[in-house]
N, C-alpha and C. Protein backbone atom coordinates (compact mmCIF):
# COMPACT_ATOMS: atom_id res chain seq x y z
N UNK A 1 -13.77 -25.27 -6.22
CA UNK A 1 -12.77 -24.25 -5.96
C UNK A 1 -13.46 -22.91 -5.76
N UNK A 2 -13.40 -22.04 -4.86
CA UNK A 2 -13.93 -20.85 -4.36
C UNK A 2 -12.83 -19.50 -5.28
N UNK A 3 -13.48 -19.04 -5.48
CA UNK A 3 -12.52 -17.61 -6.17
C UNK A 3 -12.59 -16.60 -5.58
N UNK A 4 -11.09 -15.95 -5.52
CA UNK A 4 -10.80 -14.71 -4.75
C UNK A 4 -10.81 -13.35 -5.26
N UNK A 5 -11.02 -12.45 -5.43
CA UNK A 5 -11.12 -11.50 -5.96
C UNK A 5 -10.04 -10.50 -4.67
N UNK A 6 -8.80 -10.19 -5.13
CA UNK A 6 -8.33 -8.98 -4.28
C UNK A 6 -7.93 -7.84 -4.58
N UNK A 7 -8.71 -7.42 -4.37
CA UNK A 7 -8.75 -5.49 -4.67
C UNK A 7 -7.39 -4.75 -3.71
N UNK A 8 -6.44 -4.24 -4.64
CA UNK A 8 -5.17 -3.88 -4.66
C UNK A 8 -5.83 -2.38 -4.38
N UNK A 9 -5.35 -1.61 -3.55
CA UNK A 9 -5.56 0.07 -3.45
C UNK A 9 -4.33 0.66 -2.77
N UNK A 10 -3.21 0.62 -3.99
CA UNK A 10 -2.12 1.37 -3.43
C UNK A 10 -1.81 2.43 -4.29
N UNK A 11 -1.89 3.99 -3.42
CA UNK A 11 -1.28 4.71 -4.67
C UNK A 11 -0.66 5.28 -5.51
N UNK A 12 0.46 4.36 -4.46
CA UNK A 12 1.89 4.09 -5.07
C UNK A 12 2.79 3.05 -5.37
N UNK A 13 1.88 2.38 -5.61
CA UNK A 13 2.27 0.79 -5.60
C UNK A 13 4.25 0.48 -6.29
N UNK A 14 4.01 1.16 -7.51
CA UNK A 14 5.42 0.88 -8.09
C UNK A 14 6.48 1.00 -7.20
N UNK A 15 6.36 2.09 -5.79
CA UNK A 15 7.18 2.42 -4.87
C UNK A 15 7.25 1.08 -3.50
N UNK A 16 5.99 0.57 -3.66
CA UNK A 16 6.17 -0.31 -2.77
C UNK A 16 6.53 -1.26 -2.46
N UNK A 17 7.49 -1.98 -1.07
CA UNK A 17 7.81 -2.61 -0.89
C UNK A 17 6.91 -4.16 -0.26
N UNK A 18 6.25 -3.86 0.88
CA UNK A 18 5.52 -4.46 1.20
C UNK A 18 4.28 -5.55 0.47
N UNK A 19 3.12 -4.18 -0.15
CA UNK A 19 2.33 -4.99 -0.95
C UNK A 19 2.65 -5.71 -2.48
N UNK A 20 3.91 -5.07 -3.23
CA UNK A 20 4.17 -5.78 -4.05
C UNK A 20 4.65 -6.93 -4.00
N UNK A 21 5.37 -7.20 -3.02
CA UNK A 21 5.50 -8.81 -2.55
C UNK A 21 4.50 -9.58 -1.96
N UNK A 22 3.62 -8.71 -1.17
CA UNK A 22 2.31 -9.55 -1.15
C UNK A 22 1.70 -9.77 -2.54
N UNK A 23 1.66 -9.22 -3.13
CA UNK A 23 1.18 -9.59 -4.90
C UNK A 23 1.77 -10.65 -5.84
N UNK A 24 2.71 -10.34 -5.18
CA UNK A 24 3.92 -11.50 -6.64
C UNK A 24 3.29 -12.58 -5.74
N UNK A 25 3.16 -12.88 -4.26
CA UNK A 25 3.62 -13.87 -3.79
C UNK A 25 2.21 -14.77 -4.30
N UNK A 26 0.89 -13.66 -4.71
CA UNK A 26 -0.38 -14.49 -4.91
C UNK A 26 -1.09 -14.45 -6.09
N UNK A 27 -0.43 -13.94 -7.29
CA UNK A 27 -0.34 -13.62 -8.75
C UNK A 27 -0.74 -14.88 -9.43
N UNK A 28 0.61 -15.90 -9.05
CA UNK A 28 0.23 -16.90 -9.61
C UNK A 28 -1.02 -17.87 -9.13
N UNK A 29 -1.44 -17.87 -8.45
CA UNK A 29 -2.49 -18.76 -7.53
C UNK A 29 -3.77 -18.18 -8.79
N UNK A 30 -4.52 -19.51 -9.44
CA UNK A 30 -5.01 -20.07 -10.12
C UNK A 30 -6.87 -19.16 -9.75
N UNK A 31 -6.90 -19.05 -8.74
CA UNK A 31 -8.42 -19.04 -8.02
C UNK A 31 -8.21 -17.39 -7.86
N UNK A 32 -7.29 -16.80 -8.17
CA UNK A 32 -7.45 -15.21 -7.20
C UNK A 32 -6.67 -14.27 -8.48
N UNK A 33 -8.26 -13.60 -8.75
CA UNK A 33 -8.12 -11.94 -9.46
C UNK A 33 -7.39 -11.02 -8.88
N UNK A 34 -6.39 -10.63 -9.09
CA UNK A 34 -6.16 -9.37 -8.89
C UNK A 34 -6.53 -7.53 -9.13
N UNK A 35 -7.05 -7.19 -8.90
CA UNK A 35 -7.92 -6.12 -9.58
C UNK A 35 -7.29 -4.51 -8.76
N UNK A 36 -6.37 -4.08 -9.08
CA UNK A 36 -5.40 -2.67 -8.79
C UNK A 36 -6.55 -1.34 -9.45
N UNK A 37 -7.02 -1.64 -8.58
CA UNK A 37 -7.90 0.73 -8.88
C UNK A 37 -7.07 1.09 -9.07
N UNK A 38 -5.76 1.67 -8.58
CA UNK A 38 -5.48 2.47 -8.50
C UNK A 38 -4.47 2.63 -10.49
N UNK A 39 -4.67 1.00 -11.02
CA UNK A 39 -3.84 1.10 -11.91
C UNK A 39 -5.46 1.09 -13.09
N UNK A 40 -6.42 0.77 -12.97
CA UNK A 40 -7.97 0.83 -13.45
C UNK A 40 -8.53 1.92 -13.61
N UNK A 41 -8.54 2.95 -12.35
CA UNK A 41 -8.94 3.74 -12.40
C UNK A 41 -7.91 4.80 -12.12
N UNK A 42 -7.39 5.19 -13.02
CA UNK A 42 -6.12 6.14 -12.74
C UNK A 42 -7.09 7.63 -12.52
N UNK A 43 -7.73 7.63 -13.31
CA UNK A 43 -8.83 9.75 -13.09
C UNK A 43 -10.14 9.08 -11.82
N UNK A 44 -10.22 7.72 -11.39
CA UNK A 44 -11.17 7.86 -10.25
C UNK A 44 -12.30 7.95 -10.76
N UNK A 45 -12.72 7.45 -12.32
CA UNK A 45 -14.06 7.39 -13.07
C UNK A 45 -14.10 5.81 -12.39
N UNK A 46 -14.98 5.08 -11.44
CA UNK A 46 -15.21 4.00 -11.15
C UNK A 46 -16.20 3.48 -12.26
N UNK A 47 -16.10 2.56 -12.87
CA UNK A 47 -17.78 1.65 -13.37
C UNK A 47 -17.97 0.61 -13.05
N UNK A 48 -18.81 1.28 -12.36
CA UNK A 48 -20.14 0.84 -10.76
C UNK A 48 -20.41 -0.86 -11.39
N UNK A 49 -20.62 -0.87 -12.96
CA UNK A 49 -21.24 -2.09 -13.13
C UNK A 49 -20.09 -3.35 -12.99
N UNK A 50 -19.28 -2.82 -13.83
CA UNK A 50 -17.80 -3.81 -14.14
C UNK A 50 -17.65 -4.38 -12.51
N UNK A 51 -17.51 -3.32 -11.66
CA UNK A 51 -17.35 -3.51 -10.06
C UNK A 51 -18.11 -4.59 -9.42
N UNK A 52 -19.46 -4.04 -9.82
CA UNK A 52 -20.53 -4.76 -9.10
C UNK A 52 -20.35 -6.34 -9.84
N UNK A 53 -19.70 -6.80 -10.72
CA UNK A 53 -20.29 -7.99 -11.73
C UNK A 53 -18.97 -8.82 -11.01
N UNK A 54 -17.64 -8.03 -10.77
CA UNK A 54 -16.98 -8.52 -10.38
C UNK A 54 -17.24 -9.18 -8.71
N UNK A 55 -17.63 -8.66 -7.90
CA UNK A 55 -18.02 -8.74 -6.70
C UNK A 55 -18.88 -10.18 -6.58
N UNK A 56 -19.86 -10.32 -7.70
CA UNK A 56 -21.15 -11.26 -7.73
C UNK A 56 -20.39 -12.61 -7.87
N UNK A 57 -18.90 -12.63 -8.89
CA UNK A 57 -18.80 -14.12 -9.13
C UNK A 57 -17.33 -14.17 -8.50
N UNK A 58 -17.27 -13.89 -7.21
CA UNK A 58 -16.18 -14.20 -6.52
C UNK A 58 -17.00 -14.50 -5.06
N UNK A 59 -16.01 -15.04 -4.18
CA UNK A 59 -16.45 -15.96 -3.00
C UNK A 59 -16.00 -14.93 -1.80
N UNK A 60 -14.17 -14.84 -2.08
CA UNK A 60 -13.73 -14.03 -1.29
C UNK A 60 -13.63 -12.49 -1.44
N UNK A 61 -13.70 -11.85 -1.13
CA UNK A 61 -13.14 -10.22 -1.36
C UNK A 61 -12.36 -9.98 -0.25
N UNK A 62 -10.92 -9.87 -0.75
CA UNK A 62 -10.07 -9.15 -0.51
C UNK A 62 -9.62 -7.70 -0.59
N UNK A 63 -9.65 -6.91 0.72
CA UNK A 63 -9.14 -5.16 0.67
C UNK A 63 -8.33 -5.34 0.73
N UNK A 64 -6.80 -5.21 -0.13
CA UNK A 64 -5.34 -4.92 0.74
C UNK A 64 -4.91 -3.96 0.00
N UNK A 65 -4.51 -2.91 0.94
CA UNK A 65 -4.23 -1.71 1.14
C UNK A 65 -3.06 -1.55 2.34
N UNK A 66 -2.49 -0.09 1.88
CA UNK A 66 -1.60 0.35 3.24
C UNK A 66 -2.90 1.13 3.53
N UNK A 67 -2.50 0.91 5.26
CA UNK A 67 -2.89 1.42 6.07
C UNK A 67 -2.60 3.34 6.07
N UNK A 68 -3.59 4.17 5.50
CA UNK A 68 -3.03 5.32 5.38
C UNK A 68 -3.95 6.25 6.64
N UNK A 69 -3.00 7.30 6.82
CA UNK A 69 -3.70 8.37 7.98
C UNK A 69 -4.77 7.54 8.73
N UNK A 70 -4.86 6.30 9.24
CA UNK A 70 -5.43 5.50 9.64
C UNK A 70 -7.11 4.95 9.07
N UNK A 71 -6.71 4.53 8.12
CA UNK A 71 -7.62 4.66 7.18
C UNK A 71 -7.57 4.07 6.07
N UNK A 72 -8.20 3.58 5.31
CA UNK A 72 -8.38 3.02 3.98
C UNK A 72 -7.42 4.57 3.16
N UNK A 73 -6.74 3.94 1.40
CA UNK A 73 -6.48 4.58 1.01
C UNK A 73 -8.30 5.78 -0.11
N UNK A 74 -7.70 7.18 -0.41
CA UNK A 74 -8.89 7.21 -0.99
C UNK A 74 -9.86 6.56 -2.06
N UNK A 75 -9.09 6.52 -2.86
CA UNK A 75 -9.86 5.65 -3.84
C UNK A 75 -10.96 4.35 -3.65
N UNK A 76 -10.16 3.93 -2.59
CA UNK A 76 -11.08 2.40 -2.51
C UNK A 76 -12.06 2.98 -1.36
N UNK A 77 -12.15 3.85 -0.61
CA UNK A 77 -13.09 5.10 0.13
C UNK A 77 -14.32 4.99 -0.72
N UNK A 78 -13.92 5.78 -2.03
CA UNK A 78 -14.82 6.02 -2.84
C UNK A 78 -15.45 5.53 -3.92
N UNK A 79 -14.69 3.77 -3.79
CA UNK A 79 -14.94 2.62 -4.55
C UNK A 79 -15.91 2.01 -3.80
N UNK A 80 -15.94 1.72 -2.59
CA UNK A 80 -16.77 1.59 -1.11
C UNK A 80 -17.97 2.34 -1.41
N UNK A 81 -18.28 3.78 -1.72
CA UNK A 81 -19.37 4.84 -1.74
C UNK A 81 -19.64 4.60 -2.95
N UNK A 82 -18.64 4.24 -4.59
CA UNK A 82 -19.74 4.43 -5.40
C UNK A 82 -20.67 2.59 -5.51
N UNK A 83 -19.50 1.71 -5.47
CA UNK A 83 -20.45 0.00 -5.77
C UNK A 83 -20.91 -0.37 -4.78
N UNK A 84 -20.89 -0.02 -3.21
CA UNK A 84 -21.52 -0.79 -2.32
C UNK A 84 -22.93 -0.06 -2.34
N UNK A 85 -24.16 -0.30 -3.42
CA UNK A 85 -25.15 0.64 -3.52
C UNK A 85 -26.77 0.13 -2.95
N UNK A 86 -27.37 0.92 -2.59
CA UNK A 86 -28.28 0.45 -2.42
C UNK A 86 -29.06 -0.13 -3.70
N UNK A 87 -29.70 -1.34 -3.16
CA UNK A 87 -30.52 -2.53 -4.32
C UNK A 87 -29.50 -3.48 -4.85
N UNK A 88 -28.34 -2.98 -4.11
CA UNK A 88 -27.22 -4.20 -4.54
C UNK A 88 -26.20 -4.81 -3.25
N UNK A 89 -25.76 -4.22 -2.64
CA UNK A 89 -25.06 -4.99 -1.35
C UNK A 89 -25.97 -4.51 0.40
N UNK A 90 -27.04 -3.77 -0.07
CA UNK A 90 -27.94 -3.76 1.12
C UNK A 90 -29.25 -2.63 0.81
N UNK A 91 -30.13 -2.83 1.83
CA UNK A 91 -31.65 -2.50 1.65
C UNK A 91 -32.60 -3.60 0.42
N UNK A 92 -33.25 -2.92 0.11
CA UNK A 92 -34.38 -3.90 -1.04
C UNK A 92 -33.96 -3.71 -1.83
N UNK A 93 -33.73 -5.89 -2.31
CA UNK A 93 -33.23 -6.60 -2.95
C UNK A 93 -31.64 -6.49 -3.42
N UNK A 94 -30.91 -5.65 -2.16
CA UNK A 94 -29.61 -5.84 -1.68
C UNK A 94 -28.83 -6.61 -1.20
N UNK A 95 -29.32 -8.19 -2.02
CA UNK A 95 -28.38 -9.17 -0.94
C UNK A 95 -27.63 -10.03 -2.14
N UNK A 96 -27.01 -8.94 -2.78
CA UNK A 96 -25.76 -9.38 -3.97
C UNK A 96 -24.59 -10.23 -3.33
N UNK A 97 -24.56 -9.15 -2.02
CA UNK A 97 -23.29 -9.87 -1.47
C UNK A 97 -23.56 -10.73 -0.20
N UNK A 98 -24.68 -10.97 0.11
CA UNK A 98 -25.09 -12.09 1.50
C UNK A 98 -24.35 -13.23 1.02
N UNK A 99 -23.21 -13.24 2.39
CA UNK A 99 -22.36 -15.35 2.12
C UNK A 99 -21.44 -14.82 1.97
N UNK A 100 -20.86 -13.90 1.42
CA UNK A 100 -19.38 -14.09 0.92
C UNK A 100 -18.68 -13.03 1.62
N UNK A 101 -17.66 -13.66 1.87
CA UNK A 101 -16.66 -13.14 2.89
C UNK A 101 -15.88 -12.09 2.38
N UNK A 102 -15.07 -11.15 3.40
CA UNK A 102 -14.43 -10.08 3.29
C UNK A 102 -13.62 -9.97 3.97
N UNK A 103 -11.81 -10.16 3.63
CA UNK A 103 -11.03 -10.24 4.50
C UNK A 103 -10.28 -8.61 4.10
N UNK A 104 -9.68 -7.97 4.89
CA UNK A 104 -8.84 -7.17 4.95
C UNK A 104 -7.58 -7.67 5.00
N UNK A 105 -6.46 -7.01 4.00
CA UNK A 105 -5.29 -7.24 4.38
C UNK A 105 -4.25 -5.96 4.19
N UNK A 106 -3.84 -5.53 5.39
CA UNK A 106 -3.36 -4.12 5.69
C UNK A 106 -2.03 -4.57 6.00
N UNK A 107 -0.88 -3.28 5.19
CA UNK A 107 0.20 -3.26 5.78
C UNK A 107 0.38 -1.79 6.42
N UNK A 108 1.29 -1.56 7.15
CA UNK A 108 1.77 -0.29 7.97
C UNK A 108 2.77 -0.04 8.11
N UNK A 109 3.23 1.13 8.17
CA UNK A 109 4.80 1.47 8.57
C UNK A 109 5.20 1.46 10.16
N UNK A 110 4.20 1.74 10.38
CA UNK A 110 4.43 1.09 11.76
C UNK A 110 4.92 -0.08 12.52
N UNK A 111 5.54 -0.25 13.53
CA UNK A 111 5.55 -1.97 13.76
C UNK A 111 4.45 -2.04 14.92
N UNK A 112 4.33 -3.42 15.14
CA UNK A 112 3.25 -3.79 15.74
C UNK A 112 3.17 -3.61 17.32
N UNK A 113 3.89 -3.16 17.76
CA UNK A 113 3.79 -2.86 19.38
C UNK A 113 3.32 -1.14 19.38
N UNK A 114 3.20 -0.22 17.88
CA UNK A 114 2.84 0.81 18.16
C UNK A 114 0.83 0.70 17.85
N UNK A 115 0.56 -0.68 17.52
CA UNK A 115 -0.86 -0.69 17.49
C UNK A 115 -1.44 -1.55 18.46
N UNK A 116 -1.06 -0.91 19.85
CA UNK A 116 -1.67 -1.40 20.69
C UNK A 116 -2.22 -0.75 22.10
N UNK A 117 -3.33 -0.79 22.69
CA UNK A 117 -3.74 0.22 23.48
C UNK A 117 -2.67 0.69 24.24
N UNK A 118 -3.08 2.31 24.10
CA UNK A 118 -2.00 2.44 24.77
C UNK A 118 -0.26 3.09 24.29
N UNK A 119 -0.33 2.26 23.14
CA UNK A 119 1.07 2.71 22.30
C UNK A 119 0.75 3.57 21.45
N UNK A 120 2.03 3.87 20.73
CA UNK A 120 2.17 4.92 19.74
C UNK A 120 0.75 5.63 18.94
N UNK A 121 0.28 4.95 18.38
CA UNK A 121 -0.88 5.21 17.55
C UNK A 121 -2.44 5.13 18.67
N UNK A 122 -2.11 4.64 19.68
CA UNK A 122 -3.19 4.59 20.86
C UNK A 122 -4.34 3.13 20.49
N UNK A 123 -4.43 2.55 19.65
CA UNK A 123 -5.39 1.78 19.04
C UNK A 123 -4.86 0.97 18.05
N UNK A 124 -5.36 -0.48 18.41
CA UNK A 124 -5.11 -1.63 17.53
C UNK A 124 -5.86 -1.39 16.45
N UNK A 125 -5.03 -2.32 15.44
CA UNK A 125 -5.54 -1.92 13.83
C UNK A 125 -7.29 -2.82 13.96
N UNK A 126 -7.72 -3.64 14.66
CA UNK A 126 -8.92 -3.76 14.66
C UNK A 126 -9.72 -2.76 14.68
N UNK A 127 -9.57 -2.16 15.80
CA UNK A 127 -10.37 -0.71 16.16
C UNK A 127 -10.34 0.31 14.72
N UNK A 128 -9.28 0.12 14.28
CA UNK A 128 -8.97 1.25 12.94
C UNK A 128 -9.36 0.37 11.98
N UNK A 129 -9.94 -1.17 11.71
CA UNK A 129 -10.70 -1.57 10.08
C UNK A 129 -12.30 -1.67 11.31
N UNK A 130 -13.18 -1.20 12.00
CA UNK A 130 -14.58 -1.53 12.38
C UNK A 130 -15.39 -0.88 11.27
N UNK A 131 -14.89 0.50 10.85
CA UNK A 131 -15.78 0.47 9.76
C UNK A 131 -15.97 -0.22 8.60
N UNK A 132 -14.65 -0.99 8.40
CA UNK A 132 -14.99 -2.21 7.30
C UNK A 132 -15.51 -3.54 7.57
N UNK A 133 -15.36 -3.69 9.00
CA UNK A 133 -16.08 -4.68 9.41
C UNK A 133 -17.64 -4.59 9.94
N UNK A 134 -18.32 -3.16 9.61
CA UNK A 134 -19.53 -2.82 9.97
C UNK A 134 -19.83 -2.65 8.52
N UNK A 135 -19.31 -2.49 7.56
CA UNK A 135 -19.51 -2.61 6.35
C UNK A 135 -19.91 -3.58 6.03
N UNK A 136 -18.86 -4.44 6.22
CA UNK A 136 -18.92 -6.55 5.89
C UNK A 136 -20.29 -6.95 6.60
N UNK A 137 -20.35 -6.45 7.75
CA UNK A 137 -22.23 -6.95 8.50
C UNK A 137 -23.16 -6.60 7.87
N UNK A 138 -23.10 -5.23 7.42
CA UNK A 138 -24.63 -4.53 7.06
C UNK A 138 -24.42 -5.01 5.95
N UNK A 139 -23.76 -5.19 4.75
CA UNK A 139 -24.10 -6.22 3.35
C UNK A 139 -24.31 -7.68 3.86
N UNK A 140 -24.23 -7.96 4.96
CA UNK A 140 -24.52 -9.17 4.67
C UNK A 140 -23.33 -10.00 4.50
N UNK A 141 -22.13 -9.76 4.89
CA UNK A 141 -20.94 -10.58 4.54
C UNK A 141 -20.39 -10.91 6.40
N UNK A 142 -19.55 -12.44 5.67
CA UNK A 142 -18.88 -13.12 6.62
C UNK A 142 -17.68 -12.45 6.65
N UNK A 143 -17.36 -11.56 7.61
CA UNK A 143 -15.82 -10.82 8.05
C UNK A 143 -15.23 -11.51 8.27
N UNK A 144 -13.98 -11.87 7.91
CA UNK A 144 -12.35 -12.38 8.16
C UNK A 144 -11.51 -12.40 9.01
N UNK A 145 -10.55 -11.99 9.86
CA UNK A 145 -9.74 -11.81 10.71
C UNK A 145 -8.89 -11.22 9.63
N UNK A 146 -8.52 -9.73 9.94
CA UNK A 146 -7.45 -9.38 8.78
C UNK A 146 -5.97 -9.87 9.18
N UNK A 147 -5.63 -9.41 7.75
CA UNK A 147 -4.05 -10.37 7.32
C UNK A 147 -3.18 -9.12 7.68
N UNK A 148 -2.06 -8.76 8.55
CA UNK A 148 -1.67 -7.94 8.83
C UNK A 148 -0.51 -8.03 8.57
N UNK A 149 0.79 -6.89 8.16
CA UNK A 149 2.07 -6.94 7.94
C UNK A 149 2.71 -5.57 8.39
N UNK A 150 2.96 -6.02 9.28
CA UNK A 150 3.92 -4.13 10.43
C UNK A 150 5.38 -3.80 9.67
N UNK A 151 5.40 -3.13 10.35
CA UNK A 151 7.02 -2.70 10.14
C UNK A 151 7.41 -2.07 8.96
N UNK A 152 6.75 -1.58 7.69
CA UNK A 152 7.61 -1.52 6.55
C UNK A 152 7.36 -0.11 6.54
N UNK A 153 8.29 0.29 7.16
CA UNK A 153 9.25 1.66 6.96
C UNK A 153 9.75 2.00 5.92
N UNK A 154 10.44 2.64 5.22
CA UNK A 154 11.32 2.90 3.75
C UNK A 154 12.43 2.44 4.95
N UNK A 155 13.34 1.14 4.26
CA UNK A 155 14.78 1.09 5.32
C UNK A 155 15.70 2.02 5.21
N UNK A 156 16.01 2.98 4.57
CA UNK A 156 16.71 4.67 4.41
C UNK A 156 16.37 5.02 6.05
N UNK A 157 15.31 4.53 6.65
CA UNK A 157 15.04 5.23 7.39
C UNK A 157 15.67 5.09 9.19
N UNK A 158 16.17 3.51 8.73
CA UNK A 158 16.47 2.85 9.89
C UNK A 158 15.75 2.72 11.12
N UNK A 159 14.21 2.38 10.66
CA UNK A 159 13.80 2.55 12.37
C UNK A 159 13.99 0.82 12.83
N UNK A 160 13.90 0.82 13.88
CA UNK A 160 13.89 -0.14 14.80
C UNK A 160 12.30 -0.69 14.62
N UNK A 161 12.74 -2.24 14.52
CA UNK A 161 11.37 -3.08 14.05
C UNK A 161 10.93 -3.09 12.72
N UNK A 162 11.67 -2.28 11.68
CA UNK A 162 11.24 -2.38 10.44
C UNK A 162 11.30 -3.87 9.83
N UNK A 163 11.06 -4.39 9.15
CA UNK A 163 10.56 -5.18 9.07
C UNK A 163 11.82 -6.00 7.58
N UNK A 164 12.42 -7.54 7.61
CA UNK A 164 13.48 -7.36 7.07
C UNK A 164 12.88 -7.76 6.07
N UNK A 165 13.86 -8.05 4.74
CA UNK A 165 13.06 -8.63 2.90
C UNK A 165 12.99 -9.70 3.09
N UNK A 166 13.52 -11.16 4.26
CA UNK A 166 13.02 -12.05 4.75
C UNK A 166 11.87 -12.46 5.74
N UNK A 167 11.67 -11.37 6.55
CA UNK A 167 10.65 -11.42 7.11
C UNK A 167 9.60 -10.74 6.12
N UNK A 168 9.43 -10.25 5.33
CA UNK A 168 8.56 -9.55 4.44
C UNK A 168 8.30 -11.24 3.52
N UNK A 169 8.85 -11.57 2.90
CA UNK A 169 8.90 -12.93 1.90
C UNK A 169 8.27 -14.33 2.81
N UNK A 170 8.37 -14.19 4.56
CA UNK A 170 7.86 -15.23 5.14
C UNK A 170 6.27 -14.73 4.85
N UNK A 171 5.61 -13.54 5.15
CA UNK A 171 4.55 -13.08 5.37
C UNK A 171 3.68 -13.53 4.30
N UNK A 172 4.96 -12.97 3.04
CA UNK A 172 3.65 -13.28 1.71
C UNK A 172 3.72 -14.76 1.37
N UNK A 173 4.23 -15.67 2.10
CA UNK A 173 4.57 -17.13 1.82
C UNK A 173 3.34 -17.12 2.82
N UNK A 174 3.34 -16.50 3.79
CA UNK A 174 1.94 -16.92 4.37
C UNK A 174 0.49 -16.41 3.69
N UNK A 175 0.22 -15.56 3.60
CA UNK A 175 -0.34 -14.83 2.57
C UNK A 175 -0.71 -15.98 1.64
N UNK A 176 0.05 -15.93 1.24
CA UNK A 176 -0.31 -17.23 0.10
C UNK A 176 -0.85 -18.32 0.51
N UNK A 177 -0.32 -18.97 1.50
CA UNK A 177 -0.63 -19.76 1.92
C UNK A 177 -2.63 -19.69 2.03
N UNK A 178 -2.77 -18.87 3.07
CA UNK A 178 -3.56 -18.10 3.28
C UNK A 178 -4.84 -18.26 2.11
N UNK A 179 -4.50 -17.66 1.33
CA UNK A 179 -5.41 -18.13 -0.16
C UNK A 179 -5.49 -19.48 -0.65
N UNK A 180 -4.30 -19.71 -0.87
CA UNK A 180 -4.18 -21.21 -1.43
C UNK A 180 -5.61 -22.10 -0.60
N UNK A 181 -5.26 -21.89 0.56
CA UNK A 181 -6.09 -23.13 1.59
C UNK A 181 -7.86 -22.57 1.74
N UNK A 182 -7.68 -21.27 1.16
CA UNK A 182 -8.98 -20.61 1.25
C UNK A 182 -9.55 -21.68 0.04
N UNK A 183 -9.06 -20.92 -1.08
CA UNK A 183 -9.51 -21.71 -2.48
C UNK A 183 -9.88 -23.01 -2.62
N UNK A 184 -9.09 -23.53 -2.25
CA UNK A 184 -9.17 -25.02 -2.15
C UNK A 184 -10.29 -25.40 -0.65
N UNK A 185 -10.74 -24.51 -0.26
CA UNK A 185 -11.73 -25.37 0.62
C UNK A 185 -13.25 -25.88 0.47
């Protein structure tokens, strides 16, 4: 059985709709840590070691995060700058993390026809995770195809394409899925 480690970076999670159902939906699954900075490190004191030890005995690493100002949220920015260190995920005797994969899983308020050349935001959410996927290369990790979930607007808001609490519940049924079949491979 392969173990998942998914690093939660929301920093408002209690407010959220989206990733907390991606969470419930993979809580119970046997193989996969959940690990919330933002509820760990509430003052942003990271320890680099706890981080790093966690990283070593997991298979998968999971980012899921909202997609903010197009961008990772800060914290996991600066979770990125303090554990991805040199002598440990790259340069000499930096190959802590060589083999093990790194999937992204981003939600947005956006829906998905505004991340596409051209539309609203001008650029697909690929183009907006390359620095995490130039991250995932230079340590030495197998990049993922990220897990994506559009649409989640606050519904107060009524936009068009938001995304419904059934279509939100298929996603994290996939999601799950998603892990489940990882773990078990």
């Amino acid at each position: 059985m392969k173990n998942v480690l998914a690093i939660l970076a929301h920093p408002n999670f209690a407010e959220s709709r989206g990733n907390k159902t991606l969470v419930d939906a993979i809580q119970a699954l046997p193989s996969v840590k959940i690990h919330n900075l933002y509820e760990r490190y509430p003052n942003w004191q990271i320890d680099v070691q706890v981080e790093q030890e966690l990283l070593r005995h997991h298979d998968l690493i999971v980012l899921q995060f909202p997609l903010q100002w197009y961008s990772v949220p800060p914290l996991l920015k600066k979770w990125m700058d303090d554990v991805l260190t040199y002598g440990f995920a790259f340069g000499t005797g930096g190959t802590a993390l060589q083999g093990k994969e790194l999937m992204p899983v981003v939600t947005t308020g956006g829906t998905s026809d505004m991340y596409v050349a051209g539309g609203a935001v001008n650029f697909t959410i690929s183009e907006f995770l390359r620095p995490i996927q130039q991250t995932a290369n230079y340590c030495g990790m197998i990049y993922k195809t990220p897990f994506t979930v559009h649409g989640l607007f606050p519904k107060v808001l009524e936009v068009p394409g938001t995304i419904t609490d059934e279509q939100m519940f298929e996603e994290a049924q996939r999601y799950q899925h998603l892990l489940r079949q990882y773990s078990e491979s």
